[in-house]
N, C-alpha and C. Protein backbone atom coordinates (compact mmCIF):
# COMPACT_ATOMS: atom_id res chain seq x y z
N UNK A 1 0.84 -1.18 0.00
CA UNK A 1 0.00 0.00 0.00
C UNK A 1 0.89 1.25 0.00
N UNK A 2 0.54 2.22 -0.97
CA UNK A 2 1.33 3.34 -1.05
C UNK A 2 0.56 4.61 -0.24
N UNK A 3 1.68 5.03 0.58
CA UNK A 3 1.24 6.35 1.66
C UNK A 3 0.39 7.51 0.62
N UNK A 4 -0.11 7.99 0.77
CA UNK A 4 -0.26 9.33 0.23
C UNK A 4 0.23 10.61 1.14
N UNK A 5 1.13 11.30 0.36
CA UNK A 5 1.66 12.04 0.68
C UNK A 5 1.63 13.72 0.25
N UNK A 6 0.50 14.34 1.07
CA UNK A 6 0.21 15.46 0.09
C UNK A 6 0.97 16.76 0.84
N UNK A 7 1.25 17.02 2.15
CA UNK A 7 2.26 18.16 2.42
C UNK A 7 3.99 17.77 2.88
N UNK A 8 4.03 18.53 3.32
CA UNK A 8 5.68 18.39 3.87
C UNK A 8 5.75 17.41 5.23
N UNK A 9 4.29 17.91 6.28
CA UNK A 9 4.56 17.09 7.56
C UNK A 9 4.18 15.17 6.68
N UNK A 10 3.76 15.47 5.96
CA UNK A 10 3.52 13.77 5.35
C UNK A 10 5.03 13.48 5.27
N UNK A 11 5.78 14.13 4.06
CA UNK A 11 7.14 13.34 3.60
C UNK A 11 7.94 13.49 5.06
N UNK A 12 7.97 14.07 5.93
CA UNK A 12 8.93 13.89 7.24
C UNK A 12 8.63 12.98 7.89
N UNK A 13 7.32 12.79 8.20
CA UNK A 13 7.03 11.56 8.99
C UNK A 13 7.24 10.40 7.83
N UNK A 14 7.17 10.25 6.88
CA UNK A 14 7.56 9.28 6.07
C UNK A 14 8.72 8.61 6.07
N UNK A 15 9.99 9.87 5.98
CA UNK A 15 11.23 10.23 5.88
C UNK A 15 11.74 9.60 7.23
N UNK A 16 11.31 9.96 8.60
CA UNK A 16 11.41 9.53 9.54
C UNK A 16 10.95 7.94 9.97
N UNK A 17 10.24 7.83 9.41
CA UNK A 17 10.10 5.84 9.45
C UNK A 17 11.02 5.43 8.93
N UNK A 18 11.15 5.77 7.26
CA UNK A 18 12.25 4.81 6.85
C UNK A 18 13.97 5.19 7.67
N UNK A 19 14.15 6.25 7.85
CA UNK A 19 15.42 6.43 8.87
C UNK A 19 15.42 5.34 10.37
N UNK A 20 14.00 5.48 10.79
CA UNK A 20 13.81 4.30 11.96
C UNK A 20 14.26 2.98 11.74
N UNK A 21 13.60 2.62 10.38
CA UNK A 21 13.70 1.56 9.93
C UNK A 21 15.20 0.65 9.85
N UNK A 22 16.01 2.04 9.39
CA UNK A 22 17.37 1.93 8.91
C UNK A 22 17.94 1.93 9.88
N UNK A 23 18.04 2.83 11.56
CA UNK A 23 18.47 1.86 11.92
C UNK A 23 18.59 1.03 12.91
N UNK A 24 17.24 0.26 12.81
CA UNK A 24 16.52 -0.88 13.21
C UNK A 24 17.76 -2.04 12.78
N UNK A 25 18.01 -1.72 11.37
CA UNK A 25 18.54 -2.85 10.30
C UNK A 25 19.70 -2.34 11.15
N UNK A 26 20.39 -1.15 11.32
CA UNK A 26 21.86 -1.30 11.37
C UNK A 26 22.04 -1.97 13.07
N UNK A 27 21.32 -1.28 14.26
CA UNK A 27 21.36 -2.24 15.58
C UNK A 27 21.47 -3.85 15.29
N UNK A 28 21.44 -4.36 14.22
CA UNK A 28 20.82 -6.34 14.17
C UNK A 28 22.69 -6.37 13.11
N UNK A 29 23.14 -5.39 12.04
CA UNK A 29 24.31 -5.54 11.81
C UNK A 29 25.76 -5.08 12.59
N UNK A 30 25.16 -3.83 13.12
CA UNK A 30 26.96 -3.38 13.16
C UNK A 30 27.91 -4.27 14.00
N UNK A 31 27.09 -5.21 15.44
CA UNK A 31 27.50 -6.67 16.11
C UNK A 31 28.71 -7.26 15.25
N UNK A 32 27.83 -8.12 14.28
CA UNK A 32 28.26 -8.71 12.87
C UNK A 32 29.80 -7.98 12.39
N UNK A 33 29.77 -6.45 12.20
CA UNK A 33 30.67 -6.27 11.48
C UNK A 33 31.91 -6.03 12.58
N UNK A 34 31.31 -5.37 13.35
CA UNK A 34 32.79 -5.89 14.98
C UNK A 34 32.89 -6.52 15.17
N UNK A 35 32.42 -7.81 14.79
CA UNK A 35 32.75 -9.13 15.21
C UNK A 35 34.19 -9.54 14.45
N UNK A 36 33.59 -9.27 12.97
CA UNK A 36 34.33 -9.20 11.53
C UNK A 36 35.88 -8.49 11.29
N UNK A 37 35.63 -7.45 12.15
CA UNK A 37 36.99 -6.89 11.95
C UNK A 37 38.23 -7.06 12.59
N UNK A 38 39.09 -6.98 11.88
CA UNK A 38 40.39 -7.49 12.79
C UNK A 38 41.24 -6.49 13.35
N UNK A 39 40.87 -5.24 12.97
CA UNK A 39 41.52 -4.01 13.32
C UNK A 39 40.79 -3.76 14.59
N UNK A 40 41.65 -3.74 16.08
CA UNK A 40 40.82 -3.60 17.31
C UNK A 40 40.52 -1.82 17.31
N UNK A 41 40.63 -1.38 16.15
CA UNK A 41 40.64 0.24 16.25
C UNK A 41 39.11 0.32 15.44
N UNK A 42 39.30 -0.40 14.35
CA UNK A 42 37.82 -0.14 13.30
C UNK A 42 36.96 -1.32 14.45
N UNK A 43 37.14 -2.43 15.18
CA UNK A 43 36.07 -2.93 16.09
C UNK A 43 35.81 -2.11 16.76
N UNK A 44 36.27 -0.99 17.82
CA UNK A 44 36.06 -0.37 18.94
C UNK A 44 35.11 0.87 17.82
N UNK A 45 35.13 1.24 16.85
CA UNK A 45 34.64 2.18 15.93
C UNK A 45 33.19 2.04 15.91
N UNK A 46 33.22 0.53 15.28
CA UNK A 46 31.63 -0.26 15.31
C UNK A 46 31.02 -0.61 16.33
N UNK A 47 31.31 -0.77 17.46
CA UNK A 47 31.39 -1.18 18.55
C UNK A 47 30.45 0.06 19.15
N UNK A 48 31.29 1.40 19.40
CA UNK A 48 30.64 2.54 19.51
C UNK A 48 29.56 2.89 18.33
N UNK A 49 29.59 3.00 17.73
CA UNK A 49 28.84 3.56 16.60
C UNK A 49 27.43 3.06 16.71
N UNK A 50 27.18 1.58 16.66
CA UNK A 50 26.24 0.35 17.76
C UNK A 50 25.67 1.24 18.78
N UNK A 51 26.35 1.96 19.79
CA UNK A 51 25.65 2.54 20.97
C UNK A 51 25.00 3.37 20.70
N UNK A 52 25.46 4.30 19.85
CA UNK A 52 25.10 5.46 18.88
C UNK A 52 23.57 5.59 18.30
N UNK A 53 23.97 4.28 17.63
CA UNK A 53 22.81 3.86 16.85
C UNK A 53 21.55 3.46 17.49
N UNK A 54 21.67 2.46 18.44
CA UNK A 54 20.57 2.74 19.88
C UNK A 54 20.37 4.11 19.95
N UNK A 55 21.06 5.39 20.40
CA UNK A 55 20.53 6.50 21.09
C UNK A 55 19.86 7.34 19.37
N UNK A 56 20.08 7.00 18.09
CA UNK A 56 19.53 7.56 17.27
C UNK A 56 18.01 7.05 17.56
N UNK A 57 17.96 5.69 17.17
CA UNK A 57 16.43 5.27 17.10
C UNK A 57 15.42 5.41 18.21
N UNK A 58 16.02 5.81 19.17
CA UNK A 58 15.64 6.38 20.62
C UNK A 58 15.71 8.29 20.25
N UNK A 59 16.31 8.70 19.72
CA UNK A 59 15.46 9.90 19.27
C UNK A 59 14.26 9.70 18.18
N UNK A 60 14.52 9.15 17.37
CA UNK A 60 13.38 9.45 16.42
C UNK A 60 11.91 8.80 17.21
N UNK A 61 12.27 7.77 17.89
CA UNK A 61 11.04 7.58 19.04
C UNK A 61 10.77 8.57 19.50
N UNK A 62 11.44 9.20 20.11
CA UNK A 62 11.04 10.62 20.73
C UNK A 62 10.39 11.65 20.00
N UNK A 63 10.77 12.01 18.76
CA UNK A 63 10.12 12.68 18.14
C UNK A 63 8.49 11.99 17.61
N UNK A 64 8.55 10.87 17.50
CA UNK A 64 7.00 10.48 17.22
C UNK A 64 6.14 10.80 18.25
N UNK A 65 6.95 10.42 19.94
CA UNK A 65 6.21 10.10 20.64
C UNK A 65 5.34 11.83 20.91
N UNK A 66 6.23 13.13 20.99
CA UNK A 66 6.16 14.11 21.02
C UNK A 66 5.03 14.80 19.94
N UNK A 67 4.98 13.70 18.94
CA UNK A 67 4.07 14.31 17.22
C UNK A 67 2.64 13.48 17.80
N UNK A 68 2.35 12.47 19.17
CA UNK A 68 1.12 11.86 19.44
C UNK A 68 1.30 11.01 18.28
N UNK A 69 2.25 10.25 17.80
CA UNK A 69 2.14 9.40 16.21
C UNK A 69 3.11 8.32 17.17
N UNK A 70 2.72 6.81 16.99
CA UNK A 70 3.56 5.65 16.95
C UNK A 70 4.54 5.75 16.23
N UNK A 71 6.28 5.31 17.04
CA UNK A 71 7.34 4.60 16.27
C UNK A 71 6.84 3.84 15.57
N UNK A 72 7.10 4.09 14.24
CA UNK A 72 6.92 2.57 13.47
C UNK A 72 7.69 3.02 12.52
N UNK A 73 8.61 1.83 11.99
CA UNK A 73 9.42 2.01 10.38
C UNK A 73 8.36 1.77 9.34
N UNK A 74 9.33 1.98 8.53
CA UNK A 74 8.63 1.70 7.08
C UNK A 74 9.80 1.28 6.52
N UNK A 75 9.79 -0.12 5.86
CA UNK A 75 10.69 -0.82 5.22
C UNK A 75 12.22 0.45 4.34
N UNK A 76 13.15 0.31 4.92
CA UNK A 76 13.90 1.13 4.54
C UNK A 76 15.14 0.16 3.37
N UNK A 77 14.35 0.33 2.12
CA UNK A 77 15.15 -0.68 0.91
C UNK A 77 16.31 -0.47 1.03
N UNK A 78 16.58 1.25 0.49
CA UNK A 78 18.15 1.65 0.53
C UNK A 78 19.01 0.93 1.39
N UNK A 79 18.71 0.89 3.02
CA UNK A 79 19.25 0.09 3.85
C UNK A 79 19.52 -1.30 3.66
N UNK A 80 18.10 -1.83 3.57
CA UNK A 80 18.40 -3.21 2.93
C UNK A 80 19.55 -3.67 1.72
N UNK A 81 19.86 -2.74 1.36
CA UNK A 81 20.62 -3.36 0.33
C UNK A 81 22.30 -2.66 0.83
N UNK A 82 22.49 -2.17 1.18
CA UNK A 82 23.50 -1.36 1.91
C UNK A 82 24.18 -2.20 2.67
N UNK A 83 23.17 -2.70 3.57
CA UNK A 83 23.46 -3.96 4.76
C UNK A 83 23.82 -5.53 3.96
N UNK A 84 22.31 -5.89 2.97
CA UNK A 84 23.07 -6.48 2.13
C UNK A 84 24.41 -6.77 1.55
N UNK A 85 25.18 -5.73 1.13
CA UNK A 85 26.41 -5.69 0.51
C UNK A 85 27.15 -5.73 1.50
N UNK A 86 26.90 -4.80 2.74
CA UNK A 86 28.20 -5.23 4.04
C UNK A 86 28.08 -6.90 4.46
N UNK A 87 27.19 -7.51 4.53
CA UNK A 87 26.69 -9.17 4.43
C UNK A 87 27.77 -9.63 3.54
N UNK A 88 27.99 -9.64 2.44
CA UNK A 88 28.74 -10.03 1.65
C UNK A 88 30.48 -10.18 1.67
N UNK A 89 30.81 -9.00 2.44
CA UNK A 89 31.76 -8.96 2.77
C UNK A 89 32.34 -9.51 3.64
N UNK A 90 31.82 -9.91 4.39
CA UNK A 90 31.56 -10.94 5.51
C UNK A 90 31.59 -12.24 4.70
N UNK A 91 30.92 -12.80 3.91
CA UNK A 91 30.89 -14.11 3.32
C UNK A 91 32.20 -14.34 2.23
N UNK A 92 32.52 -13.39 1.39
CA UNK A 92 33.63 -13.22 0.78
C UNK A 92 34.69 -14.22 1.10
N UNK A 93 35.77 -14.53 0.52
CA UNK A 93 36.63 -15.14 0.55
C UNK A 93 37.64 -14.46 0.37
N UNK A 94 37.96 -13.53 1.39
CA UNK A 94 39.04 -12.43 1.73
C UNK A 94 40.33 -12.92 2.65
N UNK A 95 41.22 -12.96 1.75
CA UNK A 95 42.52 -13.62 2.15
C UNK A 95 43.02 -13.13 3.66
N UNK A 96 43.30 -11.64 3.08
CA UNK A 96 44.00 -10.58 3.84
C UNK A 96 43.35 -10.15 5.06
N UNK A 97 43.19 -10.05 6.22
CA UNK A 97 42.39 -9.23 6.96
C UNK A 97 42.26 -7.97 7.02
N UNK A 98 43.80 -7.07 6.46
CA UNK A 98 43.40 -5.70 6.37
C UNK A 98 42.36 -5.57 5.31
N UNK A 99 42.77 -6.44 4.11
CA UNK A 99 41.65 -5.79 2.95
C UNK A 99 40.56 -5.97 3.55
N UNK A 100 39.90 -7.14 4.13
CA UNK A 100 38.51 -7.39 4.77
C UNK A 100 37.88 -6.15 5.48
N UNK A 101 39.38 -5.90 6.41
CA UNK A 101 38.28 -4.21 7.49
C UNK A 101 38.33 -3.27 6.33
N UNK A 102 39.17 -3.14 5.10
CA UNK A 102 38.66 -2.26 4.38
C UNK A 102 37.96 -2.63 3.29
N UNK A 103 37.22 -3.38 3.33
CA UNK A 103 36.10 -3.85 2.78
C UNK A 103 34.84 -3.45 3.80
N UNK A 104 35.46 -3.78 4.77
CA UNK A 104 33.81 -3.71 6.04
C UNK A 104 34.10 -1.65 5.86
N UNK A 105 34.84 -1.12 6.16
CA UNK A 105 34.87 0.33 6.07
C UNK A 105 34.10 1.24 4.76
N UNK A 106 34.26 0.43 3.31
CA UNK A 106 33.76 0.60 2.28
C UNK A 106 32.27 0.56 2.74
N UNK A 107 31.71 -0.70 3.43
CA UNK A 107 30.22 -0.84 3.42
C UNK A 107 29.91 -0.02 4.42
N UNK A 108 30.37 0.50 5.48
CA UNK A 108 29.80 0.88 6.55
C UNK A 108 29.78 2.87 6.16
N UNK A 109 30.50 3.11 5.46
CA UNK A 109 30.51 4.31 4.67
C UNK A 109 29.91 4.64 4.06
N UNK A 110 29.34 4.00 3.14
CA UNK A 110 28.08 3.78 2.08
C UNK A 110 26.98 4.03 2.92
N UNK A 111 26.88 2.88 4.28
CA UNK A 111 26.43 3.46 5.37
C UNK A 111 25.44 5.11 5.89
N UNK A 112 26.83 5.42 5.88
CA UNK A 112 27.17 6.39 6.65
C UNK A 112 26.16 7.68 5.96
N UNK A 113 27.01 7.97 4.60
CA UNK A 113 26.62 8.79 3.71
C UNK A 113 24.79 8.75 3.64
N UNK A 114 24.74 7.83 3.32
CA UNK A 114 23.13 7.60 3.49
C UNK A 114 22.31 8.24 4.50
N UNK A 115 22.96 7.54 5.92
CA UNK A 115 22.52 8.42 6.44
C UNK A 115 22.76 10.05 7.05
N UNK A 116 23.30 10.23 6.59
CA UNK A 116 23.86 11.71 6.87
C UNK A 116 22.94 12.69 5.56
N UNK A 117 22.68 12.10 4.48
CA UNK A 117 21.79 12.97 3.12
C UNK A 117 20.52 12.36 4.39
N UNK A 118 20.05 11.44 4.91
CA UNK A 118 18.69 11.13 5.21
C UNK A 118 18.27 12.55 6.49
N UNK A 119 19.45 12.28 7.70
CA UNK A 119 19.22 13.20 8.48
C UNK A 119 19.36 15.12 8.13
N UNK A 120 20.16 15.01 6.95
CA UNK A 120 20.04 16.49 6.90
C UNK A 120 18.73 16.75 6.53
N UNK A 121 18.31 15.76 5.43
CA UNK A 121 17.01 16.48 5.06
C UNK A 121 15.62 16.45 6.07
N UNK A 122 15.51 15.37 6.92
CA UNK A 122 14.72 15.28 8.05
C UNK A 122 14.71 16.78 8.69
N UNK A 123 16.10 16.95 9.25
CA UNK A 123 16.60 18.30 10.34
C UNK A 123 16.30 19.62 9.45
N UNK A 124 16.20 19.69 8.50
CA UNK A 124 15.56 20.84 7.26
C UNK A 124 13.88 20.86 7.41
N UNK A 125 13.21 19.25 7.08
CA UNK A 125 12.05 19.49 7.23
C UNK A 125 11.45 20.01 8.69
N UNK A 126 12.39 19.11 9.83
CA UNK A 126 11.71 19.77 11.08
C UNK A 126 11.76 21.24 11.79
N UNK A 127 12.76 21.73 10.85
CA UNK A 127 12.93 23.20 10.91
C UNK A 127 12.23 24.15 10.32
N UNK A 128 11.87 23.48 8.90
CA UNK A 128 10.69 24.24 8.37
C UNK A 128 9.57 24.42 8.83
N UNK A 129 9.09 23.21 9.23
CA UNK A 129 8.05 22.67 10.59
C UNK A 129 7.60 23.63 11.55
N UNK A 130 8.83 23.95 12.31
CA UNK A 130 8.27 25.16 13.29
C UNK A 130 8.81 23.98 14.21
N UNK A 131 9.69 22.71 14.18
CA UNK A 131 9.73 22.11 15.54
C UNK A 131 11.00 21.98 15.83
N UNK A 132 11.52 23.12 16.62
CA UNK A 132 12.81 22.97 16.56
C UNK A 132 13.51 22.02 18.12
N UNK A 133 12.78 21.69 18.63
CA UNK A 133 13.26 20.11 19.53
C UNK A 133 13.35 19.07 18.57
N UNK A 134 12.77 18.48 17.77
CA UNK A 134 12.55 17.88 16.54
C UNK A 134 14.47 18.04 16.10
N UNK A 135 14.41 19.43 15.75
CA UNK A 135 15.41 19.67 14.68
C UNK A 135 16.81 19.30 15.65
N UNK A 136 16.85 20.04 16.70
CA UNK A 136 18.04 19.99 17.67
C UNK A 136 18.48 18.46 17.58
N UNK A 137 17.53 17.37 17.81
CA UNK A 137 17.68 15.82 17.68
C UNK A 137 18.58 15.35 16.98
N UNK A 138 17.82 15.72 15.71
CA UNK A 138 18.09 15.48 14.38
C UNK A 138 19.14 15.95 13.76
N UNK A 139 19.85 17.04 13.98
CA UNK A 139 20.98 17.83 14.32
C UNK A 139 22.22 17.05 14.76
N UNK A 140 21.84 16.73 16.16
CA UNK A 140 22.61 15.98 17.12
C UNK A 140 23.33 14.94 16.49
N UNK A 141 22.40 13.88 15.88
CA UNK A 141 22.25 12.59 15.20
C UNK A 141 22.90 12.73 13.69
N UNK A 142 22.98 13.91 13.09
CA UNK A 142 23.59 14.26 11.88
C UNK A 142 25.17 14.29 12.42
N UNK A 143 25.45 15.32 13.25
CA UNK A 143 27.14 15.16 14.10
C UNK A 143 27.31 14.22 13.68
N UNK A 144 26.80 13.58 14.90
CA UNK A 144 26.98 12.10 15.15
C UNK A 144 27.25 11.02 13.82
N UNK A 145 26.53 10.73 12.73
CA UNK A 145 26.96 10.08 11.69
C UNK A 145 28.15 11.18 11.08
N UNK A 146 27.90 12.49 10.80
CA UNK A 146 29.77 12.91 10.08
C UNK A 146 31.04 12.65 11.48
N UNK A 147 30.66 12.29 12.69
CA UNK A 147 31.51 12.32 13.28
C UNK A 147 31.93 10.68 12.77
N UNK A 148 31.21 9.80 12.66
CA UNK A 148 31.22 8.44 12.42
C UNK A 148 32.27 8.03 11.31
N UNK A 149 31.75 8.80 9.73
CA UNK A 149 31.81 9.16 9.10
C UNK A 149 33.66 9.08 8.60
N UNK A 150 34.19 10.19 9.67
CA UNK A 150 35.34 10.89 9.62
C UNK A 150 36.19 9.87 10.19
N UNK A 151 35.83 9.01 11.57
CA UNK A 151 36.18 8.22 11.84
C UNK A 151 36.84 7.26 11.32
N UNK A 152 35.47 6.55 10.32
CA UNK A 152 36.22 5.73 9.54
C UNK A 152 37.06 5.84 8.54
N UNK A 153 37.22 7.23 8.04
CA UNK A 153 38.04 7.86 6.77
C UNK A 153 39.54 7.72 7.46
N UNK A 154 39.75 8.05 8.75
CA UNK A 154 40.51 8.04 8.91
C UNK A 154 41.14 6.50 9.45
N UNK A 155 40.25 5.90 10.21
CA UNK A 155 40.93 4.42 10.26
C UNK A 155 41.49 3.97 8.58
N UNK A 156 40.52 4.23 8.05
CA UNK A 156 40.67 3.93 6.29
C UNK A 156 42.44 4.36 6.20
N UNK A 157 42.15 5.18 6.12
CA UNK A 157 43.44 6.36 5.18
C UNK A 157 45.05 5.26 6.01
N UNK A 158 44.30 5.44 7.83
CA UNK A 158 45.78 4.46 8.06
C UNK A 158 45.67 3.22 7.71
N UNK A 159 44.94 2.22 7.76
CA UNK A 159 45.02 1.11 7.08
C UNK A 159 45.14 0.82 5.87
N UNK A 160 45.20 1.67 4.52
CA UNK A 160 45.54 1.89 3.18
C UNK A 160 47.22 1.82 3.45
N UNK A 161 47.63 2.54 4.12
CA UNK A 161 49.33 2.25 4.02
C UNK A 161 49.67 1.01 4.28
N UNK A 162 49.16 0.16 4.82
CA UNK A 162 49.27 -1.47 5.11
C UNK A 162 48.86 -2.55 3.77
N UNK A 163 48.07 -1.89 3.01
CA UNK A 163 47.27 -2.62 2.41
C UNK A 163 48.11 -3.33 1.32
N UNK A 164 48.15 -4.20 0.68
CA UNK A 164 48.78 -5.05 -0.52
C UNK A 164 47.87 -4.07 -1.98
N UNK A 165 49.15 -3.88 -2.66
CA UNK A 165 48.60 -3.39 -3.92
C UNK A 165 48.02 -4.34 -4.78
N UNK A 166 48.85 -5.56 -4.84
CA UNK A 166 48.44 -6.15 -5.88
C UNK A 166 49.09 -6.20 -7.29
N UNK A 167 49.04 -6.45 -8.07
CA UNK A 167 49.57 -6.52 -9.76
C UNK A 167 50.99 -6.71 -9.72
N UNK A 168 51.66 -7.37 -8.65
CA UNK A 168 53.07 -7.77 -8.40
C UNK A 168 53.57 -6.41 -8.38
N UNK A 169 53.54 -5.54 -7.78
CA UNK A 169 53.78 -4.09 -7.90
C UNK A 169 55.15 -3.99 -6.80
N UNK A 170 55.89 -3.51 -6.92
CA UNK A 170 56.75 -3.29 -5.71
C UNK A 170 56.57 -2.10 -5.20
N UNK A 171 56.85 -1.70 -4.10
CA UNK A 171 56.45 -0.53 -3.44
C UNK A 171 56.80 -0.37 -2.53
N UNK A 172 57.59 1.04 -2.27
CA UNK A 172 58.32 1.08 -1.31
C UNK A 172 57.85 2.86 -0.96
N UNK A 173 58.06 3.17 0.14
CA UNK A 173 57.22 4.23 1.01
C UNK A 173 58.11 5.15 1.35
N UNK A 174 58.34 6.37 1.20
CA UNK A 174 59.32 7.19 1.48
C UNK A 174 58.67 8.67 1.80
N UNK A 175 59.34 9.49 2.89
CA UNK A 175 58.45 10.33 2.79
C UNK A 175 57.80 11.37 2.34
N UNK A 176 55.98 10.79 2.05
CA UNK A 176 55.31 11.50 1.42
C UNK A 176 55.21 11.10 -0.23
N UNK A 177 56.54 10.15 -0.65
CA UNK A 177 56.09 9.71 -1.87
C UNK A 177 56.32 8.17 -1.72
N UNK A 178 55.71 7.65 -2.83
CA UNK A 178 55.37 6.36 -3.04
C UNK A 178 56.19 6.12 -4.72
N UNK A 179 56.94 4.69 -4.41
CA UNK A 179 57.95 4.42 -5.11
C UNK A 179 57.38 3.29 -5.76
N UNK A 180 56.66 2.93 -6.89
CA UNK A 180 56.42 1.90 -7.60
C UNK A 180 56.99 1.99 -9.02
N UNK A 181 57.23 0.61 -9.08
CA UNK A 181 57.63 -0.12 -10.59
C UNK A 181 58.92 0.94 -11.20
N UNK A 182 59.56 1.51 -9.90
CA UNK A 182 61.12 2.68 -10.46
C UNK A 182 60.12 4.01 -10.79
N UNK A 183 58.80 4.36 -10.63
CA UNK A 183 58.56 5.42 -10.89
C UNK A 183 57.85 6.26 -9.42
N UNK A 184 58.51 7.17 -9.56
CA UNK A 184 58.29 8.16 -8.39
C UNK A 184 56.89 8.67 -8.47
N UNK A 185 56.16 8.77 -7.44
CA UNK A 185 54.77 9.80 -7.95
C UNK A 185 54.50 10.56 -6.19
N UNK A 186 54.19 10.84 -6.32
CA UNK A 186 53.11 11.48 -4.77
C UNK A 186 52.23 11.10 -4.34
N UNK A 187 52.33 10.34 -3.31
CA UNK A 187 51.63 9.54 -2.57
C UNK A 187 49.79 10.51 -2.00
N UNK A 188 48.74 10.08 -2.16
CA UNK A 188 47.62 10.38 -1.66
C UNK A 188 47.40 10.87 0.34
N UNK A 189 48.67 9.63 0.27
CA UNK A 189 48.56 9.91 2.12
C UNK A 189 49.30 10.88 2.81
């Protein structure tokens, strides 16, 4: 059955289920992916992020409960398939363990981004709204995923210097540049 959605408070409360929804799905994964990782820096990441994620879906409760409207999700696909693909990575047949946490970092980023476009636009609608407890939340919970976010960019960025290139490449690290196949270039890191 499709919602009908004819003003703005429709698409927020809409907007706001499927964010519930999402992360409903991520409390039942991020376990899974700390379990998964071998970096005790990207586990302790997910690990927190997990707690996080409890105190998000515990705001957006709050905001229903405050609108006289039931928590309830609404099937959040994007997620589903997001989580999906971090699933995979997990099943994979990943030699290396660094590549694996940067495989789990890839999915949990994808993650991330998602929700960070979901909450800005929520924290826009509840501002337009006139509900700015609503927005402050939602606000909060936006930090909170770019703080997440940054987190993992940066576990990323140091675990990329570890990582195996691949293509029989030799490579050797000097500082600030990166020495492959006799050709000098400038390293990203």
């Amino acid at each position: 059955m499709k919602t009908k959605i004819e003003s703005l408070q429709d698409l927020y409360i809409e907007q706001l289920r499927d964010l519930y929804n999402a992360e409903q799905q991520l409390i039942k994964a991020l376990p899974k992916m700390a379990k998964a990782a071998s970096s005790e820096e990207l586990k302790a990441a997910f690990e927190d992020h997990f707690g996080k994620t409890r105190q998000h879906a515990q705001r957006i409760e709050t905001i229903f409960e405050r609108m006289g409207t039931k928590a309830q999700g609404k099937k959040c696909k994007a997620m589903e398939g997001l989580v999906e693909e971090g699933s995979e990575v997990l099943e994979e047949d990943i030699k290396s363990d660094i590549i694996k946490d940067a495989a789990l970092i890839a999915a949990a980023q994808r993650v991330e981004h998602y929700e960070i476009a979901g909450y800005g636009c929520v924290r826009a609608y509840a501002t337009r709204l006139g509900d700015n407890d609503a927005a402050n939340l939602l606000a909060q919970t936006l930090e909170e995923e770019k703080e997440a976010d940054k987190a993992l960019n940066d576990i990323a960025e140091e675990l990329n210097l570890d990582v195996p290139l691949g293509d029989n490449r030799s490579e050797k690290r000097t500082a600030g540049n990166t020495k492959v196949s006799g050709r000098k270039t400038r390293s990203a890191a």
